[in-house]
PDB file of N, CA and C in Angstrom:
ATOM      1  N   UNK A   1       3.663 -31.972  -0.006  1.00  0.00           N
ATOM      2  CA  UNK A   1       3.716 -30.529  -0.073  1.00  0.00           C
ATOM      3  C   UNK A   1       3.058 -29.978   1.194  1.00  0.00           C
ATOM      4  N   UNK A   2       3.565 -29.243   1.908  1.00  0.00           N
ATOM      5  CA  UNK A   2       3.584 -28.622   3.236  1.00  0.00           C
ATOM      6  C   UNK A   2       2.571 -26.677   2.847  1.00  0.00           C
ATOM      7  N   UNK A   3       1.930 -26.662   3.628  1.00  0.00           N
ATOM      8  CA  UNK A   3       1.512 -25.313   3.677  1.00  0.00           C
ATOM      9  C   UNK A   3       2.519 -24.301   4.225  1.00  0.00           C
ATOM     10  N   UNK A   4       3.192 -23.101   3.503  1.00  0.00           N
ATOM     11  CA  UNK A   4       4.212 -22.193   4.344  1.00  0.00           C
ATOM     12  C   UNK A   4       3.373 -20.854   4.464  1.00  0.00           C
ATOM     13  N   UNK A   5       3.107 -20.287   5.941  1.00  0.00           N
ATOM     14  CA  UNK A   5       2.372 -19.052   5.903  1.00  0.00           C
ATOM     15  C   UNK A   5       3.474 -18.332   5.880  1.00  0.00           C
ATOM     16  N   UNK A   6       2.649 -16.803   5.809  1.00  0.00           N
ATOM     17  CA  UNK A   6       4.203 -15.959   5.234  1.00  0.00           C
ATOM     18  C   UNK A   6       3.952 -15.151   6.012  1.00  0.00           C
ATOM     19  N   UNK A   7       4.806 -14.383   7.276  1.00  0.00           N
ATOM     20  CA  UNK A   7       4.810 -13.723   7.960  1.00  0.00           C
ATOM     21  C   UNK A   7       5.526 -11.988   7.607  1.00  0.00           C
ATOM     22  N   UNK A   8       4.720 -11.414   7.532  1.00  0.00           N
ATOM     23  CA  UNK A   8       5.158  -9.855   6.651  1.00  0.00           C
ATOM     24  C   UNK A   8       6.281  -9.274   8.119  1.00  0.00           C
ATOM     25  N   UNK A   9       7.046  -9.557   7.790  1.00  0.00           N
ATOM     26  CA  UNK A   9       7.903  -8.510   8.672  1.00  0.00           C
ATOM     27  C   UNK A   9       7.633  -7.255   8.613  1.00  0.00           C
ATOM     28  N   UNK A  10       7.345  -6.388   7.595  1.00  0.00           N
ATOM     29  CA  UNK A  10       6.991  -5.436   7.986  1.00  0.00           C
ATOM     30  C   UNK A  10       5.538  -4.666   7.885  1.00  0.00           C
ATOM     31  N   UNK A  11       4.818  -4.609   9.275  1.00  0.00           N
ATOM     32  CA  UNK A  11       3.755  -4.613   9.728  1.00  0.00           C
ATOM     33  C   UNK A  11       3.100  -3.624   8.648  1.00  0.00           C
ATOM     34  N   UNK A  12       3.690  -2.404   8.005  1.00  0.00           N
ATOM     35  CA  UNK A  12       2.569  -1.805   7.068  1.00  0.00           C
ATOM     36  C   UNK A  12       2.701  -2.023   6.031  1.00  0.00           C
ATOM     37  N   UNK A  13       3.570  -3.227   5.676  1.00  0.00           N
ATOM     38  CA  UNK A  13       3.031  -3.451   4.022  1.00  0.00           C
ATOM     39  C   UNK A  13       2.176  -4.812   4.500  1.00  0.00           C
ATOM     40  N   UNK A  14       1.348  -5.197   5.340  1.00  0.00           N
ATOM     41  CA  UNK A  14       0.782  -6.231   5.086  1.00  0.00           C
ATOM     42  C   UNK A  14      -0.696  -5.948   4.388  1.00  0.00           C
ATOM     43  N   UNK A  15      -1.636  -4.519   4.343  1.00  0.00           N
ATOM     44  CA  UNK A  15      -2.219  -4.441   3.107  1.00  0.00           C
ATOM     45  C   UNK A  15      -2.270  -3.223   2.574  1.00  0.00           C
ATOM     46  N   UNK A  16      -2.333  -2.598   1.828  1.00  0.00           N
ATOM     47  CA  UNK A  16      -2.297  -1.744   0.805  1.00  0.00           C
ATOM     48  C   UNK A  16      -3.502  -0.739   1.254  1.00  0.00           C
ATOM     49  N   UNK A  17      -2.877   0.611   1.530  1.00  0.00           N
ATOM     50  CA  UNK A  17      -3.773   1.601   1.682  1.00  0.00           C
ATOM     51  C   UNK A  17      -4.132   2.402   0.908  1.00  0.00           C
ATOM     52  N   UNK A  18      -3.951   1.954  -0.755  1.00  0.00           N
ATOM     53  CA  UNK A  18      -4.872   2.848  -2.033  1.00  0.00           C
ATOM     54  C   UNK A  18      -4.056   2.304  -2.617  1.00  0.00           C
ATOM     55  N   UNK A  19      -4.206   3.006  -4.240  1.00  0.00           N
ATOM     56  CA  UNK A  19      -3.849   2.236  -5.598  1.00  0.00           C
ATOM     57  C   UNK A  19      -3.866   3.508  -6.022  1.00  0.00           C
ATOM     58  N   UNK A  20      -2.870   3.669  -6.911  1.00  0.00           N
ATOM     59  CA  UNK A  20      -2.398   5.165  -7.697  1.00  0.00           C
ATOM     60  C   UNK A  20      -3.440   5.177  -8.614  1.00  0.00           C
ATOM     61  N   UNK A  21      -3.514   6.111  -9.323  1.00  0.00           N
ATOM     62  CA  UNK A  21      -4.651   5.888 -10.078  1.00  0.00           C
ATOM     63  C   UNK A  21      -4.392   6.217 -11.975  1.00  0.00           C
ATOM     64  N   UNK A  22      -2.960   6.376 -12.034  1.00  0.00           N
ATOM     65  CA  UNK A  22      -2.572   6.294 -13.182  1.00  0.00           C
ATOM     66  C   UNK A  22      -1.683   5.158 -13.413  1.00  0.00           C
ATOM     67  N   UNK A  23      -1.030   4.410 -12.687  1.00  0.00           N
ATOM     68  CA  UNK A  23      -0.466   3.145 -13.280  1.00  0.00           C
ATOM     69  C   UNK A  23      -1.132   1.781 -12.358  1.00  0.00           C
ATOM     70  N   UNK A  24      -1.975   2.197 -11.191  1.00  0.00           N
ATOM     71  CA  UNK A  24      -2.670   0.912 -10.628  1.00  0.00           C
ATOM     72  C   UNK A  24      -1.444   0.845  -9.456  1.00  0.00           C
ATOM     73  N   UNK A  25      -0.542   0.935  -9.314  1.00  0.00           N
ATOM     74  CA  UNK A  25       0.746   0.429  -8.253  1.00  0.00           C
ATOM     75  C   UNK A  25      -0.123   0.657  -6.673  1.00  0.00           C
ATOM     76  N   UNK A  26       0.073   0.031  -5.703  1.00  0.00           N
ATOM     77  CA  UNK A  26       0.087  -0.276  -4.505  1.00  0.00           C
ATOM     78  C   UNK A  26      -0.113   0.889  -3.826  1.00  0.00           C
ATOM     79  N   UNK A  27      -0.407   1.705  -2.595  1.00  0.00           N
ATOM     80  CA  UNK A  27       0.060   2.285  -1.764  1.00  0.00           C
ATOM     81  C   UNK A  27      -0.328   2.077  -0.591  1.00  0.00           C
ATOM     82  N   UNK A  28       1.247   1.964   0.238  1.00  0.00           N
ATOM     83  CA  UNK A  28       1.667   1.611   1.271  1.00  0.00           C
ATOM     84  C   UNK A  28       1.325   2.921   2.650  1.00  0.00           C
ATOM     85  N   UNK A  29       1.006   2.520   3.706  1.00  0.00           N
ATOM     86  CA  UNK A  29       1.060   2.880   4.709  1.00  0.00           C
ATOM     87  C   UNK A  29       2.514   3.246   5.193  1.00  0.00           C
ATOM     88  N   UNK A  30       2.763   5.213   5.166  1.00  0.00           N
ATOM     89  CA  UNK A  30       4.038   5.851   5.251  1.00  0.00           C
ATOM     90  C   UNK A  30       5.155   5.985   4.207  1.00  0.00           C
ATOM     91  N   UNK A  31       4.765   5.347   3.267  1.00  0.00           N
ATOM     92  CA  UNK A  31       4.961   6.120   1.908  1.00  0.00           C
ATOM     93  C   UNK A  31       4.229   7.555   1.359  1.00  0.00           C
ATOM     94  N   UNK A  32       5.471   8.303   0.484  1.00  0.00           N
ATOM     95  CA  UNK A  32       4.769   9.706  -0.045  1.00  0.00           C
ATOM     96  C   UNK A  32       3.684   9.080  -0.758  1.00  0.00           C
ATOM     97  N   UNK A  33       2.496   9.810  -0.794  1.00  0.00           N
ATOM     98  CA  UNK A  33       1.597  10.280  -1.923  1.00  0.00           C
ATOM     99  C   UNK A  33       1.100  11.362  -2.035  1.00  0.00           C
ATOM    100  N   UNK A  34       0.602  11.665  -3.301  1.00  0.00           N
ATOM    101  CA  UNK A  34       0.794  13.022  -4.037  1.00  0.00           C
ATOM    102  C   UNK A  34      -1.032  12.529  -4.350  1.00  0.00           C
ATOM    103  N   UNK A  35      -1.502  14.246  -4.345  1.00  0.00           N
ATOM    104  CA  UNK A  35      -2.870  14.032  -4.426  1.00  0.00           C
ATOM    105  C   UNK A  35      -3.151  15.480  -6.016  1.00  0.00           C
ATOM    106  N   UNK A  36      -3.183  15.002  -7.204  1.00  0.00           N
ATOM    107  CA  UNK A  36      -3.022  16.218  -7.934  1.00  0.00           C
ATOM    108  C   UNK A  36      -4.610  15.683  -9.182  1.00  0.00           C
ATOM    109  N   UNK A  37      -5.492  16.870  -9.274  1.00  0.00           N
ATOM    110  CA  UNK A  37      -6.641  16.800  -9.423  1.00  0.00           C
ATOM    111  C   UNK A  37      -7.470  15.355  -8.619  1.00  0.00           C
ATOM    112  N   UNK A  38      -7.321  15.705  -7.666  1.00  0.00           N
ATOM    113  CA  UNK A  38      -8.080  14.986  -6.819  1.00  0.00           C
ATOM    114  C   UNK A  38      -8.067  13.371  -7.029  1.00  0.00           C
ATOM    115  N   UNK A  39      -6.870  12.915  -7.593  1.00  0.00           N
ATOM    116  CA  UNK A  39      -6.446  12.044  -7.982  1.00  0.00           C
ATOM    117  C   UNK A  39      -5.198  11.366  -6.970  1.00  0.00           C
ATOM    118  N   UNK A  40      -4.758  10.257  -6.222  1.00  0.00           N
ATOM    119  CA  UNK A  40      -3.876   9.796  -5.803  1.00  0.00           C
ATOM    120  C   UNK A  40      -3.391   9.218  -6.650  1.00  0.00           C
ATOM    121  N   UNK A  41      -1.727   9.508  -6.751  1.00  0.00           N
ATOM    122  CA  UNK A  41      -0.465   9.325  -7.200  1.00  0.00           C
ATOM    123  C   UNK A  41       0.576   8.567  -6.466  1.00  0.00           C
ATOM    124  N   UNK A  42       1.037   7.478  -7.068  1.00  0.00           N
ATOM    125  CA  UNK A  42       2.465   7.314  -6.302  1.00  0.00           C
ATOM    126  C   UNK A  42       3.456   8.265  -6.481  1.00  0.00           C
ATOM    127  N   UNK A  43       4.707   8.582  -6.354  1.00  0.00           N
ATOM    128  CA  UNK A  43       5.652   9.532  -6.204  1.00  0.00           C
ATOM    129  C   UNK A  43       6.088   9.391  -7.713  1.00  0.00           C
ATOM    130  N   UNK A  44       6.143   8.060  -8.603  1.00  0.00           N
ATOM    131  CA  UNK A  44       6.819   8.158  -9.834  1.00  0.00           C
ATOM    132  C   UNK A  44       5.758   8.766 -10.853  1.00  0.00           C
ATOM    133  N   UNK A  45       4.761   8.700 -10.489  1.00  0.00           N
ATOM    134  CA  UNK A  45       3.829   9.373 -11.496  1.00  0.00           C
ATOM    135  C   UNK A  45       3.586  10.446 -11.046  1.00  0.00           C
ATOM    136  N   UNK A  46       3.706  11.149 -10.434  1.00  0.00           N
ATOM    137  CA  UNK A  46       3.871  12.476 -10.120  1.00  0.00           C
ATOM    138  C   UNK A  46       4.553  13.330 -10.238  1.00  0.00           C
ATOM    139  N   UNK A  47       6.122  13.021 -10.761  1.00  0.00           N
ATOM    140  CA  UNK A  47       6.746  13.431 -11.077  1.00  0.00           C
ATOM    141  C   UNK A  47       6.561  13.057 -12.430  1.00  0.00           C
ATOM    142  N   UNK A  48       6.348  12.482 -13.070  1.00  0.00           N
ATOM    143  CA  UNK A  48       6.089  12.300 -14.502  1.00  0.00           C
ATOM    144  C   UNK A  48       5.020  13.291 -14.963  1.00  0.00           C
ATOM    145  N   UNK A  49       3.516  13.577 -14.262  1.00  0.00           N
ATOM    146  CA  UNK A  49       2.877  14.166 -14.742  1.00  0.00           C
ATOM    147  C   UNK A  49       3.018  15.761 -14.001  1.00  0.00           C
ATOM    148  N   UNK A  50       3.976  16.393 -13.594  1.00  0.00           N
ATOM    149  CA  UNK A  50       4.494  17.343 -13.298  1.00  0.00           C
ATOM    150  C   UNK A  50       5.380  17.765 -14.329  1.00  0.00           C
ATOM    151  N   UNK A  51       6.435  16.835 -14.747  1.00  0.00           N
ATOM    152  CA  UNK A  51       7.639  17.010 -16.372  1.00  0.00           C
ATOM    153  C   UNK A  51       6.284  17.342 -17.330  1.00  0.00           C
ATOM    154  N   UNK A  52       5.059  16.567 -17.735  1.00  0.00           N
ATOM    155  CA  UNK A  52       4.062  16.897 -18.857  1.00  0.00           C
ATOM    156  C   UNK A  52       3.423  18.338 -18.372  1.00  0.00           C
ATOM    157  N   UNK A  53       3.744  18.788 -17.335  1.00  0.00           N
ATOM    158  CA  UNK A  53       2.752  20.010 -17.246  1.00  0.00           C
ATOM    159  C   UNK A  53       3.845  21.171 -17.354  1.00  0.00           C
ATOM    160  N   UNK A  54       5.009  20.944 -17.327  1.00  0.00           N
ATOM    161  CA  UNK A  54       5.826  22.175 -17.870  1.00  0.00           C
ATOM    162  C   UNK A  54       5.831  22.120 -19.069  1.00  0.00           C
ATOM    163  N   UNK A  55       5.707  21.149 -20.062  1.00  0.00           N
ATOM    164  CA  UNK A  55       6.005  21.235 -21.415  1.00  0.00           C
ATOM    165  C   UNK A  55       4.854  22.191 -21.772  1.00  0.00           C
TER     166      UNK A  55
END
């Protein structure tokens, strides 16, 4: 068994520049994020907790 390093082709996902803070998911360097009660959001939970605030 051989060691394989893994070369990230693309230079800004090689680490993670925050973590949403309602489902934990990743955030990437030049991806949207949404900042709502002082909270960072990825884009799918933001729109989710935007649909709960019209109801």
């Amino acid at each position: 068994m051989r060691t394989v390093h893994k070369n990230w082709r693309d230079v800004q996902r090689r680490a993670a520049r925050g973590v949403c803070a309602l489902c934990g998911g990743e955030l990437y360097a030049g991806e949207q994020v949404r900042r709502l009660d002082g909270r960072t959001l990825c884009p799918c939970c933001a729109r989710r907790r935007a649909g709960e605030a019209r109801r």
